[in-house]
C-alpha atoms as a PDB file:
ATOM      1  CA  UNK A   1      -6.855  -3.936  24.542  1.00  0.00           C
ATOM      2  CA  UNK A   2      -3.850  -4.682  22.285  1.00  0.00           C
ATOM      3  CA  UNK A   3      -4.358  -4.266  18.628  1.00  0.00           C
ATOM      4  CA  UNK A   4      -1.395  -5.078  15.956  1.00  0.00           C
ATOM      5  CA  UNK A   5      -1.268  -5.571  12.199  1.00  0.00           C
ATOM      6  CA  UNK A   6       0.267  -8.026   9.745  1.00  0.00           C
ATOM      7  CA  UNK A   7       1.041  -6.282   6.485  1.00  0.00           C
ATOM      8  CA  UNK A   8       3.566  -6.709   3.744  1.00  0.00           C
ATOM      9  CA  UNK A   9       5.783  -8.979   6.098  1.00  0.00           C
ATOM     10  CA  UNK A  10       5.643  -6.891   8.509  1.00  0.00           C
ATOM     11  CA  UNK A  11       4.351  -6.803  12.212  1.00  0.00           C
ATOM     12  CA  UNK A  12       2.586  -3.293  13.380  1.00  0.00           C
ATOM     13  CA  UNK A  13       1.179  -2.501  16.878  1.00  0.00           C
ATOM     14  CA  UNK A  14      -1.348  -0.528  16.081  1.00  0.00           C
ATOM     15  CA  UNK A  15      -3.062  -0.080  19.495  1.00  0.00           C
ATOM     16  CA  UNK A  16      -1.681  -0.867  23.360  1.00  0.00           C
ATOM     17  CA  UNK A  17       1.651  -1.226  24.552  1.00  0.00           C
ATOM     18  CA  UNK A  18       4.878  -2.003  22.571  1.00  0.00           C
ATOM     19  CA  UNK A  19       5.561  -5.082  24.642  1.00  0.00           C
ATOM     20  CA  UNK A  20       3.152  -6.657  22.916  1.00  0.00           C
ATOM     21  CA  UNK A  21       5.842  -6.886  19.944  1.00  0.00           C
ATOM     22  CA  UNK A  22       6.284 -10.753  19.752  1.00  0.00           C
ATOM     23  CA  UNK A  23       9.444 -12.553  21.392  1.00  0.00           C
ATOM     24  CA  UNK A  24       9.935 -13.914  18.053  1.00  0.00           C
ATOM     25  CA  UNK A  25       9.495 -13.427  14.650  1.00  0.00           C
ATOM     26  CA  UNK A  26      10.996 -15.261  11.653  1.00  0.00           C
ATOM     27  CA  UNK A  27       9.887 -16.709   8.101  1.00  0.00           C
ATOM     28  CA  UNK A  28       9.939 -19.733   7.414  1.00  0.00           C
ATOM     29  CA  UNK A  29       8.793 -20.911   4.056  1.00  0.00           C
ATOM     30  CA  UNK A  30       5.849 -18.816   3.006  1.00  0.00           C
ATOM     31  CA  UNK A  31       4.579 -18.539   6.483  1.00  0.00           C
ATOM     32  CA  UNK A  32       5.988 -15.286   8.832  1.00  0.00           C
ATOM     33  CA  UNK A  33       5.863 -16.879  12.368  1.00  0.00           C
ATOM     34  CA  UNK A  34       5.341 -14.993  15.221  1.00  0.00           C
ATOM     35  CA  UNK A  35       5.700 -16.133  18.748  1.00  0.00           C
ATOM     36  CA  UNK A  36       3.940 -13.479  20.387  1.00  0.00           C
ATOM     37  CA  UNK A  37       5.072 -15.350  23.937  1.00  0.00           C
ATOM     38  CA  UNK A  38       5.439 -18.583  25.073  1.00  0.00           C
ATOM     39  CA  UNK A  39       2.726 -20.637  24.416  1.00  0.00           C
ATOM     40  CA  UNK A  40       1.178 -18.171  21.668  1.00  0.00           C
ATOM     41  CA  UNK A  41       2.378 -18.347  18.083  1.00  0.00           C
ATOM     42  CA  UNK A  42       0.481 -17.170  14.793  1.00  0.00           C
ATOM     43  CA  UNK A  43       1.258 -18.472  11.426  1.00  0.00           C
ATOM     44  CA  UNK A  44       0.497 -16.558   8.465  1.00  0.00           C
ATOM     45  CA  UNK A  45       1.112 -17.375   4.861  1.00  0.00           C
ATOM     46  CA  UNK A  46       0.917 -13.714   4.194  1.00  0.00           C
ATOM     47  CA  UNK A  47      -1.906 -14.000   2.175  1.00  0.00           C
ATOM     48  CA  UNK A  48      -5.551 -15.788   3.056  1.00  0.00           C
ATOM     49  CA  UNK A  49      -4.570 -17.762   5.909  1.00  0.00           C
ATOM     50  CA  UNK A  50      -3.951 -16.992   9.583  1.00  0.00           C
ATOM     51  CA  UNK A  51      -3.166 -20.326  12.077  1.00  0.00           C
ATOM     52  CA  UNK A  52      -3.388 -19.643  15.808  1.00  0.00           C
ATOM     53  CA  UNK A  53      -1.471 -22.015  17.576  1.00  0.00           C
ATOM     54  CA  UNK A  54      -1.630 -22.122  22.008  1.00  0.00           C
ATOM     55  CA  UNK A  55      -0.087 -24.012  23.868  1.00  0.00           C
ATOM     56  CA  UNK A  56      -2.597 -26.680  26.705  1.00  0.00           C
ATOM     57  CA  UNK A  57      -2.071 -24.072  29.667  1.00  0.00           C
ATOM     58  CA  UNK A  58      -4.430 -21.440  28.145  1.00  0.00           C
ATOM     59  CA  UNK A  59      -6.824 -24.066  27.948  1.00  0.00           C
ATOM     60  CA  UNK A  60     -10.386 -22.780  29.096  1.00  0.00           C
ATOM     61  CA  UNK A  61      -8.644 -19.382  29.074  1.00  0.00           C
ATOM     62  CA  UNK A  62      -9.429 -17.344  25.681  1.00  0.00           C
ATOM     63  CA  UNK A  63     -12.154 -16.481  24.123  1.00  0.00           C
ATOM     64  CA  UNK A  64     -13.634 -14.692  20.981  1.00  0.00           C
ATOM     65  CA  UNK A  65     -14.187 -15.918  17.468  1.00  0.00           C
ATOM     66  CA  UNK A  66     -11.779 -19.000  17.557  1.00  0.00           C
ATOM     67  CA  UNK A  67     -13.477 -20.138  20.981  1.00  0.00           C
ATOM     68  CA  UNK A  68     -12.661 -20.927  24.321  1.00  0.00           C
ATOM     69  CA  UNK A  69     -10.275 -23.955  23.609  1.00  0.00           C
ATOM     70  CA  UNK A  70     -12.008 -25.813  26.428  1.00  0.00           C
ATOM     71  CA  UNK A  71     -12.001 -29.292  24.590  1.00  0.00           C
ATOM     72  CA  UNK A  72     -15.627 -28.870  24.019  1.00  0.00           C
ATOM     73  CA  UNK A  73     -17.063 -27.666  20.672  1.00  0.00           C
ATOM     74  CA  UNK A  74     -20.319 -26.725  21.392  1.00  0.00           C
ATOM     75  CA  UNK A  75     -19.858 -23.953  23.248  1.00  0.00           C
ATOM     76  CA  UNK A  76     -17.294 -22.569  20.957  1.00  0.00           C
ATOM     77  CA  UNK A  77     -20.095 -19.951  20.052  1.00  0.00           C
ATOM     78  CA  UNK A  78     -19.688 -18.285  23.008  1.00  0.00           C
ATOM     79  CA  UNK A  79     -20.917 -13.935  22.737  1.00  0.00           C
ATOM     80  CA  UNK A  80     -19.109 -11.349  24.689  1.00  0.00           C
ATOM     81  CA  UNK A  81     -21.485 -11.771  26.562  1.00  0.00           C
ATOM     82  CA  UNK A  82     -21.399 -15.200  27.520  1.00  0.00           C
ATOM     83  CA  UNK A  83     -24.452 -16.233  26.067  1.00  0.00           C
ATOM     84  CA  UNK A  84     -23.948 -19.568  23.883  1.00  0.00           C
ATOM     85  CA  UNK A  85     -25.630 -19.108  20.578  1.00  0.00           C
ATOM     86  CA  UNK A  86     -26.537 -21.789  17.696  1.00  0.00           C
ATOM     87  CA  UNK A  87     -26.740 -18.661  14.996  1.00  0.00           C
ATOM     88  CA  UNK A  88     -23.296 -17.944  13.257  1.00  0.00           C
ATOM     89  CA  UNK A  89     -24.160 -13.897  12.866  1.00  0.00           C
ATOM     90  CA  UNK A  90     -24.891 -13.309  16.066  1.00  0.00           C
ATOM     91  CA  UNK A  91     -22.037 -15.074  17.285  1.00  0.00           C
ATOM     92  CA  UNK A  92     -19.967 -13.151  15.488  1.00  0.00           C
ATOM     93  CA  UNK A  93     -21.330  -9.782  15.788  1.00  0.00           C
ATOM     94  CA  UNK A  94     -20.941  -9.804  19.471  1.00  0.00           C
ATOM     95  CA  UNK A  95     -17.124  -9.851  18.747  1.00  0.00           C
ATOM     96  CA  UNK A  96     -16.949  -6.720  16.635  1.00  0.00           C
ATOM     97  CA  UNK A  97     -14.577  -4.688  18.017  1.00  0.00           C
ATOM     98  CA  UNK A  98     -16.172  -1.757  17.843  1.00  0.00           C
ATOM     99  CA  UNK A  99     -20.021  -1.037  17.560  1.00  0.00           C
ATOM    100  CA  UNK A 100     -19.265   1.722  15.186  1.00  0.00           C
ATOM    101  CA  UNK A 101     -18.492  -1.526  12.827  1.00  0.00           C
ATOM    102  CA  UNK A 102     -21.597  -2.874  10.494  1.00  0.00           C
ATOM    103  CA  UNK A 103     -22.683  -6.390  11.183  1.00  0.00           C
ATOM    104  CA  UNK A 104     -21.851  -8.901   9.467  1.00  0.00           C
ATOM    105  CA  UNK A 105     -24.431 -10.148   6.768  1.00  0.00           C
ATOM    106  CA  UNK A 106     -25.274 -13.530   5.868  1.00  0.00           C
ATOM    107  CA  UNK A 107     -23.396 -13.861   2.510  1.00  0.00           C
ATOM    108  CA  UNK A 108     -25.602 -16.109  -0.549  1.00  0.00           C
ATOM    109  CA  UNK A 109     -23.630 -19.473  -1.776  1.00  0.00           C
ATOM    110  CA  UNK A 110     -21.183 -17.392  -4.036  1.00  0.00           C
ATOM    111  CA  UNK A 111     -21.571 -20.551  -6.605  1.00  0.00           C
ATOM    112  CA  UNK A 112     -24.928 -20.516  -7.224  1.00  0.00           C
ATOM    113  CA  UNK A 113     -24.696 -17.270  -8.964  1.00  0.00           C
ATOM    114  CA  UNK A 114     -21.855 -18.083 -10.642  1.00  0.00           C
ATOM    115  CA  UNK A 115     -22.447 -21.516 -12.605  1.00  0.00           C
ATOM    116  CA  UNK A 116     -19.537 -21.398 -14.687  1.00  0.00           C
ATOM    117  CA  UNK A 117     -17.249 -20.346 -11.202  1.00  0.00           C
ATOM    118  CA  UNK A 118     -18.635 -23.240  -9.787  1.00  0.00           C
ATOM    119  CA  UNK A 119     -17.171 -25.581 -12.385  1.00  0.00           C
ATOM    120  CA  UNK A 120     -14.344 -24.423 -12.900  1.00  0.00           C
ATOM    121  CA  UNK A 121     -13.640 -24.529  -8.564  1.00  0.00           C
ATOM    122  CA  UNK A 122     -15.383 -27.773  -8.528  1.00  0.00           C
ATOM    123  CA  UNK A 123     -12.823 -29.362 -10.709  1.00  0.00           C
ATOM    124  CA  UNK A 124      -9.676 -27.400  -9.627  1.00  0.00           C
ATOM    125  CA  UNK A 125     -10.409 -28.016  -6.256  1.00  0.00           C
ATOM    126  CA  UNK A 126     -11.140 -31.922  -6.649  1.00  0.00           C
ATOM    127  CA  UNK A 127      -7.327 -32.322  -6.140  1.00  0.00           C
ATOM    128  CA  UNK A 128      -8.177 -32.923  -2.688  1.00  0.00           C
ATOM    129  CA  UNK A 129     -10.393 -35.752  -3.409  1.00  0.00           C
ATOM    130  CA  UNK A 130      -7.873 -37.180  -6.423  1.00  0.00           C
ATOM    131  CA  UNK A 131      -5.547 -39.725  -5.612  1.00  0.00           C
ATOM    132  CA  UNK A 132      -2.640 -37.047  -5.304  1.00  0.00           C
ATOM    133  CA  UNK A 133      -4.000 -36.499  -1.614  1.00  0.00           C
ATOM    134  CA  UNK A 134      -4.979 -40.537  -1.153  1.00  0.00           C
ATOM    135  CA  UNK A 135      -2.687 -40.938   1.797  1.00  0.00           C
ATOM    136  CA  UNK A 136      -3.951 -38.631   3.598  1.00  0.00           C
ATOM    137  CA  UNK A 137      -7.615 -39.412   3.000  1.00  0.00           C
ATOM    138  CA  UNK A 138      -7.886 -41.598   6.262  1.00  0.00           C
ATOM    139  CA  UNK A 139      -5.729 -39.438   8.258  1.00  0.00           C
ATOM    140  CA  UNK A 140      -7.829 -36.017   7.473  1.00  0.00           C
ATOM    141  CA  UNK A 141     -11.250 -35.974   5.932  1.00  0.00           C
ATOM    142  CA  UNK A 142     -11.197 -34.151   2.900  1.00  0.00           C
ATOM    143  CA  UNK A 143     -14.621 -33.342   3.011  1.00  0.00           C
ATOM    144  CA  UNK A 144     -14.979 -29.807   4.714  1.00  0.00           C
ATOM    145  CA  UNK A 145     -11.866 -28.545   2.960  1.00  0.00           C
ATOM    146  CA  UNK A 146     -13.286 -29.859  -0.648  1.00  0.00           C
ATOM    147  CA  UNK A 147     -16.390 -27.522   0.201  1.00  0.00           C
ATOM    148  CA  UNK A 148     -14.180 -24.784   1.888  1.00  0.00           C
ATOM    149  CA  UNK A 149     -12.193 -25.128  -1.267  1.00  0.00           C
ATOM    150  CA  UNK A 150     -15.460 -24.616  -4.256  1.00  0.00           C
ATOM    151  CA  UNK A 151     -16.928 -21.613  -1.668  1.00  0.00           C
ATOM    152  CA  UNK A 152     -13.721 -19.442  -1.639  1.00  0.00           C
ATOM    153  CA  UNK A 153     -12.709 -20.100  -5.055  1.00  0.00           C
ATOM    154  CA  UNK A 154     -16.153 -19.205  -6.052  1.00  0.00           C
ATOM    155  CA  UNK A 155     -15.803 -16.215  -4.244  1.00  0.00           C
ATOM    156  CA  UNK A 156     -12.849 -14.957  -5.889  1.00  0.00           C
ATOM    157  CA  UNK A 157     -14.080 -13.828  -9.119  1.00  0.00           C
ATOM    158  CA  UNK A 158     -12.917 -10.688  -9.318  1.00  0.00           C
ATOM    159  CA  UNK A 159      -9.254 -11.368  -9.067  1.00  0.00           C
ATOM    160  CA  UNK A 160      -6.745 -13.237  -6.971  1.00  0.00           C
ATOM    161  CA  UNK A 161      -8.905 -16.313  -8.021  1.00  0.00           C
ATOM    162  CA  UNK A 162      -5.895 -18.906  -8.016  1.00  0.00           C
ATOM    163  CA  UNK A 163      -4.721 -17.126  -4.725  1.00  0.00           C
ATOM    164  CA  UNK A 164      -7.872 -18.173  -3.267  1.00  0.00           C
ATOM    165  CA  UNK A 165      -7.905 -21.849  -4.741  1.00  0.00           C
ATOM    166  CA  UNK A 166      -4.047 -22.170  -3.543  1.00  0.00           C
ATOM    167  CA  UNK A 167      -4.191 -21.375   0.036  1.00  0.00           C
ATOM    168  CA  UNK A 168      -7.557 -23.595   0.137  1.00  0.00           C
ATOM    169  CA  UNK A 169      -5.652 -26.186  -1.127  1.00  0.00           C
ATOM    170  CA  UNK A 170      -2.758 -25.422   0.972  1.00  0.00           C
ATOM    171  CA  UNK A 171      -4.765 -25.630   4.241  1.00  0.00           C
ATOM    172  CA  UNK A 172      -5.270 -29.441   3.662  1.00  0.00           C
ATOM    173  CA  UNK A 173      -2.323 -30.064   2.867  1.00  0.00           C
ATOM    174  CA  UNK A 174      -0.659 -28.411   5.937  1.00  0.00           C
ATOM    175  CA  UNK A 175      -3.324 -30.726   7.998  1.00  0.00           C
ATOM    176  CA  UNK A 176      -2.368 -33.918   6.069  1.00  0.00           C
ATOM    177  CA  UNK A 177       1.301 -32.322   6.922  1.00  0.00           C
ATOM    178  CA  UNK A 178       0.272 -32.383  10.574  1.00  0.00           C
ATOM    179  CA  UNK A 179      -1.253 -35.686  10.565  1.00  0.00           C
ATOM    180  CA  UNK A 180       1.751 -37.406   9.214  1.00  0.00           C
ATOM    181  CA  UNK A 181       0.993 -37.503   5.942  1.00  0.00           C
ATOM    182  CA  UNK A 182       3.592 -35.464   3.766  1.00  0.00           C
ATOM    183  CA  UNK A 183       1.976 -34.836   0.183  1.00  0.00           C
ATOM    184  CA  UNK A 184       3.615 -32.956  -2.664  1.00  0.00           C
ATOM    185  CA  UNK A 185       0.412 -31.329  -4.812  1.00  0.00           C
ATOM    186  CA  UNK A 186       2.133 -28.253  -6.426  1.00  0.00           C
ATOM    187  CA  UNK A 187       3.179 -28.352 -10.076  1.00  0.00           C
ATOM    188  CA  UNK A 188       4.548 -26.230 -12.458  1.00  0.00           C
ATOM    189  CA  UNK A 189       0.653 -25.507 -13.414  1.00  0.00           C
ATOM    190  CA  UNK A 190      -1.063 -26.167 -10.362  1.00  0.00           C
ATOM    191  CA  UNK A 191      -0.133 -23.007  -7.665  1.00  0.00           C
ATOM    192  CA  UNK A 192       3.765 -23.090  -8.752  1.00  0.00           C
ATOM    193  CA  UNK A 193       6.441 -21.921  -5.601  1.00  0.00           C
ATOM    194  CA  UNK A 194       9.517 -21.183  -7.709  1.00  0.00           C
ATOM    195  CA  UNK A 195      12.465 -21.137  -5.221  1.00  0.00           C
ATOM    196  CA  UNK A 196      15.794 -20.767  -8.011  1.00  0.00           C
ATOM    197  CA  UNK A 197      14.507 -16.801  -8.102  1.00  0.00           C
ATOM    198  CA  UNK A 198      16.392 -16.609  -4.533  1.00  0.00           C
ATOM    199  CA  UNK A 199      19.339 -18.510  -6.124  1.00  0.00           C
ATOM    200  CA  UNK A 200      22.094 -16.522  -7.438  1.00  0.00           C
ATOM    201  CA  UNK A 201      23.355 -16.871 -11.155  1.00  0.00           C
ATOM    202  CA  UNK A 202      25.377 -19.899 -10.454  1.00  0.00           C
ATOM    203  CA  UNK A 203      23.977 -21.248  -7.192  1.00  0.00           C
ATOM    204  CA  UNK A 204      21.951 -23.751  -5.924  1.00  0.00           C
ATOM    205  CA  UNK A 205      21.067 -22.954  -2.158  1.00  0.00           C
ATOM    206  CA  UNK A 206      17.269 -22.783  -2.249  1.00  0.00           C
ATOM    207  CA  UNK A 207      15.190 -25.544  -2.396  1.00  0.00           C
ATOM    208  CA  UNK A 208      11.486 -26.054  -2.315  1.00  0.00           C
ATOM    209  CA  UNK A 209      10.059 -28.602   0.458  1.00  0.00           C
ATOM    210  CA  UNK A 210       6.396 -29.463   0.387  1.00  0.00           C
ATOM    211  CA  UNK A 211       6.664 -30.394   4.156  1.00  0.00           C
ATOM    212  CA  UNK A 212       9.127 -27.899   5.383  1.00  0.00           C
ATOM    213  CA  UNK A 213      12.916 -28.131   6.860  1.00  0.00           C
ATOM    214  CA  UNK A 214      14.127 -28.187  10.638  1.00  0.00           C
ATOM    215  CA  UNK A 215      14.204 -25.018  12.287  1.00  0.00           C
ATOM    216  CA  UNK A 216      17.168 -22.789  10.612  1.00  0.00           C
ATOM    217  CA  UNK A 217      19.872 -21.037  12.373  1.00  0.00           C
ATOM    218  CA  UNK A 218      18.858 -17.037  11.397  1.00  0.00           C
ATOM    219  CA  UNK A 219      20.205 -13.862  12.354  1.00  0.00           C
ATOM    220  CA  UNK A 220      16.865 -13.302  14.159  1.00  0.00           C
ATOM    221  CA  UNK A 221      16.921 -16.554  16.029  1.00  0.00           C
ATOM    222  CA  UNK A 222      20.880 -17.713  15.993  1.00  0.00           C
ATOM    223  CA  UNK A 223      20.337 -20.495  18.584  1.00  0.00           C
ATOM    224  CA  UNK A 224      17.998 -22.290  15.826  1.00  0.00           C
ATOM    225  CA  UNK A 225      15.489 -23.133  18.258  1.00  0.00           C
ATOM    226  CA  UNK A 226      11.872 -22.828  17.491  1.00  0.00           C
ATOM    227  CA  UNK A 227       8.417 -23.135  19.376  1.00  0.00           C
ATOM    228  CA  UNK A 228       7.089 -26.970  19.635  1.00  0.00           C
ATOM    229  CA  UNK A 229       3.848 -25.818  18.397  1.00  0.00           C
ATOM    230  CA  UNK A 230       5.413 -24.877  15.271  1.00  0.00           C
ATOM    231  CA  UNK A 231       5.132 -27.143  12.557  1.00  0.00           C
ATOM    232  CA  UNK A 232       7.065 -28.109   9.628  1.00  0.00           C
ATOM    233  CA  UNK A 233       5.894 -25.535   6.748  1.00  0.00           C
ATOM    234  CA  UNK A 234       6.310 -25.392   3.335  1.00  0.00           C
ATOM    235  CA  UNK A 235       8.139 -22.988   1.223  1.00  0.00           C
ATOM    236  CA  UNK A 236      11.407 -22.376   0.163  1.00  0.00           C
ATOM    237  CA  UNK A 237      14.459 -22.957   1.991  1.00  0.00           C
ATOM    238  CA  UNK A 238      18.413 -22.580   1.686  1.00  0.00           C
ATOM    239  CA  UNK A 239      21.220 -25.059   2.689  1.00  0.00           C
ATOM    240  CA  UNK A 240      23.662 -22.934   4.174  1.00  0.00           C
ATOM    241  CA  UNK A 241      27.293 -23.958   4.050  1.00  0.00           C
ATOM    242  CA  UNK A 242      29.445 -24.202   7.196  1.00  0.00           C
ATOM    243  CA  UNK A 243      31.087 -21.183   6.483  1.00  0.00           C
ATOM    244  CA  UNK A 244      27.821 -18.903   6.258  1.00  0.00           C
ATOM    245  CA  UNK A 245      25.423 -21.237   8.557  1.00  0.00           C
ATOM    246  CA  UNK A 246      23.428 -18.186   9.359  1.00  0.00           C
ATOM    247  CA  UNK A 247      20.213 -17.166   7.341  1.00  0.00           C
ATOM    248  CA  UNK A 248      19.842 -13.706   7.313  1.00  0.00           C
ATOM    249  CA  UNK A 249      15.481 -13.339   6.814  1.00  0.00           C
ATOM    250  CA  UNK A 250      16.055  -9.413   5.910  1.00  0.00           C
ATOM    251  CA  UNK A 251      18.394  -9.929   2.462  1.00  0.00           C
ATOM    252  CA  UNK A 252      17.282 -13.704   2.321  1.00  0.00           C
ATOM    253  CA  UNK A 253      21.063 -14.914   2.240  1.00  0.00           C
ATOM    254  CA  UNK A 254      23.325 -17.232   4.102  1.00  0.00           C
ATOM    255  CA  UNK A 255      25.701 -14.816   6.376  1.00  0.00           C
ATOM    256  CA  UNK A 256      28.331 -15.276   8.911  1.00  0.00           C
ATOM    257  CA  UNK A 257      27.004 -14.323  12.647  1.00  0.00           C
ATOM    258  CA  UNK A 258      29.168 -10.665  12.158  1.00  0.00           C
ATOM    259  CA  UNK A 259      27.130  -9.975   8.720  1.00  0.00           C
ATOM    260  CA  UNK A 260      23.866 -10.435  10.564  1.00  0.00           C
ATOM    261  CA  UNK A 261      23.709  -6.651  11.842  1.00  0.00           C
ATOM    262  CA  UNK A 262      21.794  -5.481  14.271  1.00  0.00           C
ATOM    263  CA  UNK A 263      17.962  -5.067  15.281  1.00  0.00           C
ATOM    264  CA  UNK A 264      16.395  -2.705  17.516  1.00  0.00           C
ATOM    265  CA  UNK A 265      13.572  -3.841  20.114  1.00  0.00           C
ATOM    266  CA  UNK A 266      10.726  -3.393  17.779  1.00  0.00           C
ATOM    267  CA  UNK A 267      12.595  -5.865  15.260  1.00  0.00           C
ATOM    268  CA  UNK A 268      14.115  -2.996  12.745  1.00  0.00           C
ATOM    269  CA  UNK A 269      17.013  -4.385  11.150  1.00  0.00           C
ATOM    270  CA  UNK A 270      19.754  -2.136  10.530  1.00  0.00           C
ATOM    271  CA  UNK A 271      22.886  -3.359   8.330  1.00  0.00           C
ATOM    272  CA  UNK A 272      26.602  -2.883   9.167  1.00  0.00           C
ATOM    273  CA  UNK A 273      27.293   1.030   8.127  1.00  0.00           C
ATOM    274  CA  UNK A 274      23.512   1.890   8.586  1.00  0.00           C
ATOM    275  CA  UNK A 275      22.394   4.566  10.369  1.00  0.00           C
ATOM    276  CA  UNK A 276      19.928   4.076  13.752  1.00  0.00           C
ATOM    277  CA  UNK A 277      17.659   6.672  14.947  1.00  0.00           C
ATOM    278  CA  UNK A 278      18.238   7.975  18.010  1.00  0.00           C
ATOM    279  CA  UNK A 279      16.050  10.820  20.409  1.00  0.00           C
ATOM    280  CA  UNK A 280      19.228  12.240  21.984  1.00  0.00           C
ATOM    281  CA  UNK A 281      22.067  14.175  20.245  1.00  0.00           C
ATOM    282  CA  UNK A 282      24.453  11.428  19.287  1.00  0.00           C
ATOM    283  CA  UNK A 283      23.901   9.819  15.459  1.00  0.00           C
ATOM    284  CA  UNK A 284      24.327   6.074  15.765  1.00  0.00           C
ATOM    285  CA  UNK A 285      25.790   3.741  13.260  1.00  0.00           C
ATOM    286  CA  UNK A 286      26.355  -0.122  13.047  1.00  0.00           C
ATOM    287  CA  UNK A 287      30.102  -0.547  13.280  1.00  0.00           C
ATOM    288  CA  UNK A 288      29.536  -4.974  13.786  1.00  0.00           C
ATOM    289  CA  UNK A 289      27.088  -7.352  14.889  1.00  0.00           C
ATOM    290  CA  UNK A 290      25.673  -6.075  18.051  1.00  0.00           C
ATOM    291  CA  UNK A 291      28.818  -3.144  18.392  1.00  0.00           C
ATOM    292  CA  UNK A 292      27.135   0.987  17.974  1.00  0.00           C
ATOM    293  CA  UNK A 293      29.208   3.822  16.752  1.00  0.00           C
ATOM    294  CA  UNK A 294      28.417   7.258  18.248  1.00  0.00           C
ATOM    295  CA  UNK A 295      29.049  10.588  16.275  1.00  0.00           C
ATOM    296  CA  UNK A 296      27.655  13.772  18.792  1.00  0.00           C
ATOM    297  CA  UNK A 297      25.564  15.922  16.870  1.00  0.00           C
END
């Protein structure tokens, strides 16, 4: 079994083989995107929320606690051991991934002990309901992610409670995003993304766009080409000029393709003048893009 880590924009294996490192990896708005291969690509917003995105051929062919993606929902809770199960817990519990871990207990409604939480979530959540959303209403059902919405920013009471409501809030609107249905919700109030802080003194290069840009030409991925089950994703994004068309994701600035520096095949960057480890006797350096320089030790 393979067993990696997303931390602090980072990508860890933590268990298995190193080729399990993804193909690629880039940001892209406030997601990191990681194709992990062809066909496979996660989405995380580096905070609350994790997308798993496969491509038709592995239909039928995964399992575990997102299902079997076999078209057919009811036997989504499927146990390790193949037994399909109406109860949540035990569902889940069969996937621990080790039996050292506790099981999973069924939590209480976190807003019923909370009355004042639940008020306050009921009526910062009922954006998705409000007319801000209404063309995407017929599109996406607001329903579950109004309820999803109250639960988790019930939940959150002991801090990160506008973390929670935003990436609720945030989930619908990347499904209204994927349904056609482009909606700008955040406000200088309401789960603010303030883009000028990557802008320097007297520039204007970074832009916020509620329903993401076309794929970007980075030092990571210079041909600009990106998986077709990656959607458009909000965040911030530059408009580099002609002259620097190449967004370097390490110092988050337009560079020309001999600025980029190199990266080694675990997806280290190393700048031009820094120095790469090395297990034999010979000190490397980046001399240009993609060019070593050897010193014997």
């Amino acid at each position: 079994d393979n067993e990696f880590q997303l931390k602090d924009e980072h990508f860890q294996v933590v268990k298995g083989s190193s080729q399990v490192f993804p193909s690629q990896l880039q940001k892209m708005g406030i997601y990191l995107v990681l194709t992990v291969k062809p066909g496979l690509v996660l989405m995380w917003d580096q905070k609350t929320s994790l997308f798993i995105k496969l491509s038709p051929k592995y239909e039928g062919q995964v399992c575990g606690l997102c299902g079997n993606y076999d078209g057919n929902s009811k036997n989504d809770f499927t146990t390790r051991s193949q037994e399909t199960v109406a109860d949540v817990l035990h569902f889940g519990n069969s996937w621990k991934a080790s039996s050292s871990c506790p099981n999973a207990q069924l939590l209480t409604d976190p807003c019923a002990s909370n009355r004042y939480r639940a008020a306050w979530s009921q009526k910062q959540c009922s954006i998705i309901t409000s007319a801000t959303f209404k063309g995407c209403h017929s599109k996406v059902d607001p329903g579950p992610f109004f309820d999803s919405c109250v639960r988790d920013s019930c939940a959150c009471d002991t801090g990160g409670d506008c973390e929670c409501l935003c990436t609720a809030v945030a989930a619908y609107a990347k499904a209204c995003n994927e349904a056609g249905a482009c909606v700008k919700w955040r406000t200088p109030k309401l789960c603010p993304i303030f883009c000028d802080y990557y802008n320097s003194p007297d520039g204007c290069e970074w832009h916020y766009k509620p329903c993401g840009a076309d794929c970007m030409k980075t030092c990571r991925n210079p041909s600009g080409n990106c998986s077709n089950l990656i959607n458009a994703l909000e965040g911030c994004y530059p408009q580099c000029p002609p002259t620097q068309p190449f967004f370097d994701e390490d110092t988050m600035k337009c560079v020309t393709w001999g600025q980029c520096g190199c990266y080694d095949d675990k997806g280290t960057h190393y700048s031009i003048g820094d120095k790469v480890p090395s297990d034999e006797c010979t000190t490397w350096y980046v001399l240009y893009k993609r060019f070593l320089f050897a010193v014997m030790t």
